[in-house]
PDB file of N, CA and C in Angstrom:
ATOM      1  N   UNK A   1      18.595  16.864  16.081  1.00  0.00           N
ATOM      2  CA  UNK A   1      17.809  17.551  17.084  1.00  0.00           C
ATOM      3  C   UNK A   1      16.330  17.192  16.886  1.00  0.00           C
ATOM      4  N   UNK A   2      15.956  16.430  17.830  1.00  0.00           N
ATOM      5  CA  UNK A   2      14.360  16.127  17.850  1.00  0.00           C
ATOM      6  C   UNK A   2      13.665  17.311  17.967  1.00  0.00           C
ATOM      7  N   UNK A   3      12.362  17.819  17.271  1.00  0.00           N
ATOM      8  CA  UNK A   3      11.706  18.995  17.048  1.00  0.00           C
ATOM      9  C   UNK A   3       9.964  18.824  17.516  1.00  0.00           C
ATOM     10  N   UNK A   4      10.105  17.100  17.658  1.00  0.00           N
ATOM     11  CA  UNK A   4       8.389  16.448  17.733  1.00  0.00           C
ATOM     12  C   UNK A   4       8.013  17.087  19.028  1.00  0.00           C
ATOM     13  N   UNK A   5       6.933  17.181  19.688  1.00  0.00           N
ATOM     14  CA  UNK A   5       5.889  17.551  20.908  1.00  0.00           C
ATOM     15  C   UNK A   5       6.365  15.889  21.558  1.00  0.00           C
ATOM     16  N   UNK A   6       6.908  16.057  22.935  1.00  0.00           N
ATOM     17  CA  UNK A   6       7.054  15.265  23.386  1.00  0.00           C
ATOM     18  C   UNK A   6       5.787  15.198  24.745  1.00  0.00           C
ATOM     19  N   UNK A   7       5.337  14.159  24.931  1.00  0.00           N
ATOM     20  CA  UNK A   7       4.113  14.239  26.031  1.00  0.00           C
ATOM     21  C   UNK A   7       4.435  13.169  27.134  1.00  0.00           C
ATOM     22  N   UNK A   8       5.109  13.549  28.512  1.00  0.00           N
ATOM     23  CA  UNK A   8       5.819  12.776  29.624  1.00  0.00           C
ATOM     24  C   UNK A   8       4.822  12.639  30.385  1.00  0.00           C
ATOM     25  N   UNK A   9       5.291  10.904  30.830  1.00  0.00           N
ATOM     26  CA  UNK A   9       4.273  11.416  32.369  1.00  0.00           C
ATOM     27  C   UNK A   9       5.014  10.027  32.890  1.00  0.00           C
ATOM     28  N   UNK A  10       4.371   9.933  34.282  1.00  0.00           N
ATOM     29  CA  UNK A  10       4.400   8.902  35.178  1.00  0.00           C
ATOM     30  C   UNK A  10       3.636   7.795  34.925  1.00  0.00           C
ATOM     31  N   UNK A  11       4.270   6.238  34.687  1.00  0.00           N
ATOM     32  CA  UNK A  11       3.139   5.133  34.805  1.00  0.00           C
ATOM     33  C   UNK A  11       3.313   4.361  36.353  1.00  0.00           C
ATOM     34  N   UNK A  12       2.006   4.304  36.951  1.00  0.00           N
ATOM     35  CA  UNK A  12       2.478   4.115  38.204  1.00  0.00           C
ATOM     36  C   UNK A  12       2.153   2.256  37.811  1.00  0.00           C
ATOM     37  N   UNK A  13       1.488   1.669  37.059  1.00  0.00           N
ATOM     38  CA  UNK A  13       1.320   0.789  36.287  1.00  0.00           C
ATOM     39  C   UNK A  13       2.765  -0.194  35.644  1.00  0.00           C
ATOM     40  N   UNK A  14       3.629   0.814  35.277  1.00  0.00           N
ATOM     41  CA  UNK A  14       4.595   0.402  34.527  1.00  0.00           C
ATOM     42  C   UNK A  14       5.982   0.840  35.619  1.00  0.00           C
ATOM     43  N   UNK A  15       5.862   1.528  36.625  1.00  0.00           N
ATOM     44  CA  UNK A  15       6.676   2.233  37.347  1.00  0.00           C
ATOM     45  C   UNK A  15       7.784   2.378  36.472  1.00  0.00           C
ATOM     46  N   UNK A  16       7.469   3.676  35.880  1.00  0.00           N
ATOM     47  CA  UNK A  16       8.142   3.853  34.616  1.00  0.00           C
ATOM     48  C   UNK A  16       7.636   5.291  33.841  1.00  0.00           C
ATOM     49  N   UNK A  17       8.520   6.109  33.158  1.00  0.00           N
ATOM     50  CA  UNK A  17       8.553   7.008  32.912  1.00  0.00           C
ATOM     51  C   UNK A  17       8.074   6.965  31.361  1.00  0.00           C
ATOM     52  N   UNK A  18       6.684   7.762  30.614  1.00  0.00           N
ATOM     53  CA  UNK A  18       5.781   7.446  29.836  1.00  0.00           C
ATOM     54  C   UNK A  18       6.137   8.485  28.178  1.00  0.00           C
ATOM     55  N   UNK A  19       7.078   8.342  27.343  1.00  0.00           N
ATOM     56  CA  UNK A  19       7.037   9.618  26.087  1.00  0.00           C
ATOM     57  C   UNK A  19       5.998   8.731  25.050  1.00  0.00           C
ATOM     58  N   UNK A  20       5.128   9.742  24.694  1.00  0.00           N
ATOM     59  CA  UNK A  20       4.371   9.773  23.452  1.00  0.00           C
ATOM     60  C   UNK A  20       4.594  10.559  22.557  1.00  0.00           C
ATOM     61  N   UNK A  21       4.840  10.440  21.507  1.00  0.00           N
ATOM     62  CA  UNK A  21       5.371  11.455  20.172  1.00  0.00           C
ATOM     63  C   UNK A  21       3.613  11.527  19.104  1.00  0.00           C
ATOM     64  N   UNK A  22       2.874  12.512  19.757  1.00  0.00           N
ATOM     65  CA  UNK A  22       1.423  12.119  19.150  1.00  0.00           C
ATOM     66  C   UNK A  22       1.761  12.341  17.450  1.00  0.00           C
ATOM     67  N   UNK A  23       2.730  13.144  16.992  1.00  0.00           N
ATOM     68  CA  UNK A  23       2.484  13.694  15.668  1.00  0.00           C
ATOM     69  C   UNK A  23       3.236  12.451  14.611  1.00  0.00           C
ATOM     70  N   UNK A  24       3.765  11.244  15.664  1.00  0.00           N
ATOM     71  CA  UNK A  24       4.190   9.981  14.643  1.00  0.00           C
ATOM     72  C   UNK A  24       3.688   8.993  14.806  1.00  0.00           C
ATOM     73  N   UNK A  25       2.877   8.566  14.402  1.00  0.00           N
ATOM     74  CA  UNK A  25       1.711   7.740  14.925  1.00  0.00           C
ATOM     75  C   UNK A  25       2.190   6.057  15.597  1.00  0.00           C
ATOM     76  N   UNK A  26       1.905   5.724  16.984  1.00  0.00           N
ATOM     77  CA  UNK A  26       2.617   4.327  17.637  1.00  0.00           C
ATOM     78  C   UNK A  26       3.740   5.124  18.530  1.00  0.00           C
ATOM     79  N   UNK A  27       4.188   6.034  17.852  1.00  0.00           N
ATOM     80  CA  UNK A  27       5.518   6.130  18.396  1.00  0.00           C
ATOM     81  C   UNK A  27       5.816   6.570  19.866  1.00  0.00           C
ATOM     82  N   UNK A  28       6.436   5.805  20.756  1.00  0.00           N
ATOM     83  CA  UNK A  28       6.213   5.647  22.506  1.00  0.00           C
ATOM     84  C   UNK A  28       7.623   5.168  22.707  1.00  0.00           C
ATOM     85  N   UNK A  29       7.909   5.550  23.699  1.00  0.00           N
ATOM     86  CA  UNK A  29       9.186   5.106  24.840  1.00  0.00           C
ATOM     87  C   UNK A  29       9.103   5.268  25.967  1.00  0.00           C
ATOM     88  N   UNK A  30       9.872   4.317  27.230  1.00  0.00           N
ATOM     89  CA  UNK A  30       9.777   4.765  28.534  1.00  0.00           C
ATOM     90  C   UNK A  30      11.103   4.216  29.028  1.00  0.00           C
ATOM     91  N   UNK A  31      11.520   4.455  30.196  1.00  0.00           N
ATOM     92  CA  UNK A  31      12.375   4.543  30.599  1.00  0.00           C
ATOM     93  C   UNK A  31      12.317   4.619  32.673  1.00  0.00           C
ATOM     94  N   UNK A  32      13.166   4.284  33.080  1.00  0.00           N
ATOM     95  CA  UNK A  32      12.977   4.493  34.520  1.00  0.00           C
ATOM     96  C   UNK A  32      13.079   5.301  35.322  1.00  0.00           C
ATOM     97  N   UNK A  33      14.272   6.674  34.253  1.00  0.00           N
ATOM     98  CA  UNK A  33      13.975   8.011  34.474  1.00  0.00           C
ATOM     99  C   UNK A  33      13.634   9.162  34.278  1.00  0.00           C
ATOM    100  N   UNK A  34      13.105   9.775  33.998  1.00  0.00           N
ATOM    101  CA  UNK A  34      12.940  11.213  32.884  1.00  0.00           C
ATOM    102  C   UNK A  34      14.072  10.804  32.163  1.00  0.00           C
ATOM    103  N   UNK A  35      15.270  11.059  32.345  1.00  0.00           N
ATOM    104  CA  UNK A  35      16.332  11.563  31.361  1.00  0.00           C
ATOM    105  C   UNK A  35      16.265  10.422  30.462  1.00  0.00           C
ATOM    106  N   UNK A  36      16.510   9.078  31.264  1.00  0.00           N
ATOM    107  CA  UNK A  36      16.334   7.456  30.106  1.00  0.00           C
ATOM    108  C   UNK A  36      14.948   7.583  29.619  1.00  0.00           C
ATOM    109  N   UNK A  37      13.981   8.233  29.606  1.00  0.00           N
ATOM    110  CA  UNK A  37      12.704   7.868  28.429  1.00  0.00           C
ATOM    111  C   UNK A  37      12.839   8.703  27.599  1.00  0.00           C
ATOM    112  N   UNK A  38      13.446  10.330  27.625  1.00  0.00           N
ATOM    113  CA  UNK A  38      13.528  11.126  26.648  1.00  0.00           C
ATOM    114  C   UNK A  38      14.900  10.799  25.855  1.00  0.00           C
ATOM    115  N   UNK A  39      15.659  10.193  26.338  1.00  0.00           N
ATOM    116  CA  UNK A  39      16.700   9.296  25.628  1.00  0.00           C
ATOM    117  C   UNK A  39      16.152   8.260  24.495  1.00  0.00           C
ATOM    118  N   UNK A  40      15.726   7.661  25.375  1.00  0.00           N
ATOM    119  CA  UNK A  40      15.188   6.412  24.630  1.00  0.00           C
ATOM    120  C   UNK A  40      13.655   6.906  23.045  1.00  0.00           C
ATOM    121  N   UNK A  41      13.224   7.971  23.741  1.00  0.00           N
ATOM    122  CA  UNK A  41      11.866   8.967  23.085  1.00  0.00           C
ATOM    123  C   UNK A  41      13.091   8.886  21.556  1.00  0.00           C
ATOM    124  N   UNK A  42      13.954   9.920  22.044  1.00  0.00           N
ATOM    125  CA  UNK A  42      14.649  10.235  20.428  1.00  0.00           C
ATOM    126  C   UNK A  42      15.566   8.828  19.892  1.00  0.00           C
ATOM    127  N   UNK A  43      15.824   7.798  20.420  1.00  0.00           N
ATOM    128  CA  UNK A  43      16.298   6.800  19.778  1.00  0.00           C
ATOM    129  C   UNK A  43      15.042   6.128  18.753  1.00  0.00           C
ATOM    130  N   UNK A  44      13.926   6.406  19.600  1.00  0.00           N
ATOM    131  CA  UNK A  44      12.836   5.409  18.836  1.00  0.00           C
ATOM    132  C   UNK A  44      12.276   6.693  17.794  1.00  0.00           C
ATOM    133  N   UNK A  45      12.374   7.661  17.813  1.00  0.00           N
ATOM    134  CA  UNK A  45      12.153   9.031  16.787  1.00  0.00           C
ATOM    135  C   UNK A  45      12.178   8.810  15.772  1.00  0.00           C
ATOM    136  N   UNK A  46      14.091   8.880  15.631  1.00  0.00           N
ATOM    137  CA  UNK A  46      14.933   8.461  14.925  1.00  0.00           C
ATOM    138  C   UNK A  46      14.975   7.108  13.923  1.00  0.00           C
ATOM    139  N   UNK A  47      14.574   6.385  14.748  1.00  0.00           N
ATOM    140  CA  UNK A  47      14.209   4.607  13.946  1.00  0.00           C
ATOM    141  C   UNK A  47      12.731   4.753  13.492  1.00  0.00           C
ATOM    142  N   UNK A  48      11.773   5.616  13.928  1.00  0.00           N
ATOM    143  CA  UNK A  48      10.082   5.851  13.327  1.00  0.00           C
ATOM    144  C   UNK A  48      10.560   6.238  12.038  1.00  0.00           C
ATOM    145  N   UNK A  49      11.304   7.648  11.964  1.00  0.00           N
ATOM    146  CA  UNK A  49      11.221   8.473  10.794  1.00  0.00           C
ATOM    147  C   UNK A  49      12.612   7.399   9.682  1.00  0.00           C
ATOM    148  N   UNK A  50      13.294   6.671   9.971  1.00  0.00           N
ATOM    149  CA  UNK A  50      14.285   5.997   9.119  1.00  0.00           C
ATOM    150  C   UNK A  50      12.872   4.794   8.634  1.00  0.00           C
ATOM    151  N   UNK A  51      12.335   4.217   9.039  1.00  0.00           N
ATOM    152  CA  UNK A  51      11.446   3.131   8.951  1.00  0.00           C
ATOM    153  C   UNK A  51      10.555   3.905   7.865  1.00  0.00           C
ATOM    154  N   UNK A  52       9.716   4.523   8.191  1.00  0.00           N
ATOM    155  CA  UNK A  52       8.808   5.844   7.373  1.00  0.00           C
ATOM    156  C   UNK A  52       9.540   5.550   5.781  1.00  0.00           C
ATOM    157  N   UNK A  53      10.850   6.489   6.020  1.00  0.00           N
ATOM    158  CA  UNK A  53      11.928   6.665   4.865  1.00  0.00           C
ATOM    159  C   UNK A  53      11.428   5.178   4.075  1.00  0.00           C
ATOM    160  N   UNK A  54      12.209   3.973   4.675  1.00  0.00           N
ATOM    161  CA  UNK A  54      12.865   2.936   3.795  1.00  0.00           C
ATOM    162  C   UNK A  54      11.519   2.333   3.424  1.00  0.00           C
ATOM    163  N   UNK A  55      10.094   2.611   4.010  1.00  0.00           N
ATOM    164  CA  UNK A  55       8.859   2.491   3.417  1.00  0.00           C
ATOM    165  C   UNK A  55       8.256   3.142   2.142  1.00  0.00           C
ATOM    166  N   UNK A  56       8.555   4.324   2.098  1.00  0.00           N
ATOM    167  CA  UNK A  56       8.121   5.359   1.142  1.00  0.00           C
ATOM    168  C   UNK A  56       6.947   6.150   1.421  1.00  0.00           C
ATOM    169  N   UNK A  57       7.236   5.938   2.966  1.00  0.00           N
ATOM    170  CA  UNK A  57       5.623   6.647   4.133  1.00  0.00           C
ATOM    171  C   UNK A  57       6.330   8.066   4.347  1.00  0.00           C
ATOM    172  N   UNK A  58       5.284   9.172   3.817  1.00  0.00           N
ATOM    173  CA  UNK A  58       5.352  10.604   4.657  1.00  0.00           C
ATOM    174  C   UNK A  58       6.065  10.799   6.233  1.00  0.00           C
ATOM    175  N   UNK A  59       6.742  11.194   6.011  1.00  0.00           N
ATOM    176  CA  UNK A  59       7.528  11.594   7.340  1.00  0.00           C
ATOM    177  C   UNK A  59       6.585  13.611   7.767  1.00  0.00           C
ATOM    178  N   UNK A  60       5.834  13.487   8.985  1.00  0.00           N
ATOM    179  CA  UNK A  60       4.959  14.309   9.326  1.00  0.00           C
ATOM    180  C   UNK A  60       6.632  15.317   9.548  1.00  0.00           C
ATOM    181  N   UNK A  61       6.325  16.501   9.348  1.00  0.00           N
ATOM    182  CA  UNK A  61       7.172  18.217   9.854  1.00  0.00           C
ATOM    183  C   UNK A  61       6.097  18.198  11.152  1.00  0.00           C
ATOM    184  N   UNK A  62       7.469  18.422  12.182  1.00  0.00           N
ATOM    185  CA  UNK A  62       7.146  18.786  13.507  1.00  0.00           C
ATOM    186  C   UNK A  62       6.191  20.102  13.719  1.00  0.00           C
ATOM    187  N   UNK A  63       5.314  19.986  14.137  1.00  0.00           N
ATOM    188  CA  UNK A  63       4.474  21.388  14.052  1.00  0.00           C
ATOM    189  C   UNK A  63       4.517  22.432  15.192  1.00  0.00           C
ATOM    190  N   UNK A  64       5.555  21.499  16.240  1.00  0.00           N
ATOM    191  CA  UNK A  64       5.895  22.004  17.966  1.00  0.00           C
ATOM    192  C   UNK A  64       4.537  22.327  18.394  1.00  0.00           C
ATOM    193  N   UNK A  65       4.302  22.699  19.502  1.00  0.00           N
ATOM    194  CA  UNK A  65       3.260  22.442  20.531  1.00  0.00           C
ATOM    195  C   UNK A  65       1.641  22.221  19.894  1.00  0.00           C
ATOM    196  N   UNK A  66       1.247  21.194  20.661  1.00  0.00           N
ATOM    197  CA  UNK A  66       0.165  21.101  19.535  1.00  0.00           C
ATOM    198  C   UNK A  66      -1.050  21.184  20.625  1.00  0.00           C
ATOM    199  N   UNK A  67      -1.011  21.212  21.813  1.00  0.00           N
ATOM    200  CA  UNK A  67      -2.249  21.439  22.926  1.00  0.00           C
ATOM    201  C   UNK A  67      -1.903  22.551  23.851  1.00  0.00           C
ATOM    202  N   UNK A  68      -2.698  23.041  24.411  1.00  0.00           N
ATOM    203  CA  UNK A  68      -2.852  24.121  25.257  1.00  0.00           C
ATOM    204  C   UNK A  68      -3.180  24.067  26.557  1.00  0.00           C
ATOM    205  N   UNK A  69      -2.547  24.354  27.321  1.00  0.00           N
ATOM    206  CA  UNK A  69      -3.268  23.405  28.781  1.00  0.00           C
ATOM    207  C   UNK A  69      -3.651  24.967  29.375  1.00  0.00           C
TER     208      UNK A  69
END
């Protein structure tokens, strides 16, 4: 279960659907629909924090919402 602040949007640039995971640093996916970028968001999560691991890099604890609109 992904726990990171996920941050969606529209690229009208990329015509393409935009996830940023700010609390893992690089870590981005998109997709062509909402559902395929937040798909794709936790596939690339998943491979950030295994990569992290087999480095011996701090894996950040999800802190959930981190801005206030």
């Amino acid at each position: 279960m992904i726990k990171y602040e996920l941050v969606i949007y529209w690229s009208e640039k990329d015509h393409s659907f935009i996830v940023e995971v700010p609390e893992l640093s690089g870590c981005m996916a998109d997709g062509e629909s909402y559902t395929e970028a937040v798909t794709n968001a936790e596939i690339v999560i998943t491979e950030w924090i295994e990569t992290a691991k087999s480095l011996g890099r701090e894996v950040p604890k999800p802190k959930g919402r981190l801005m206030f609109a």
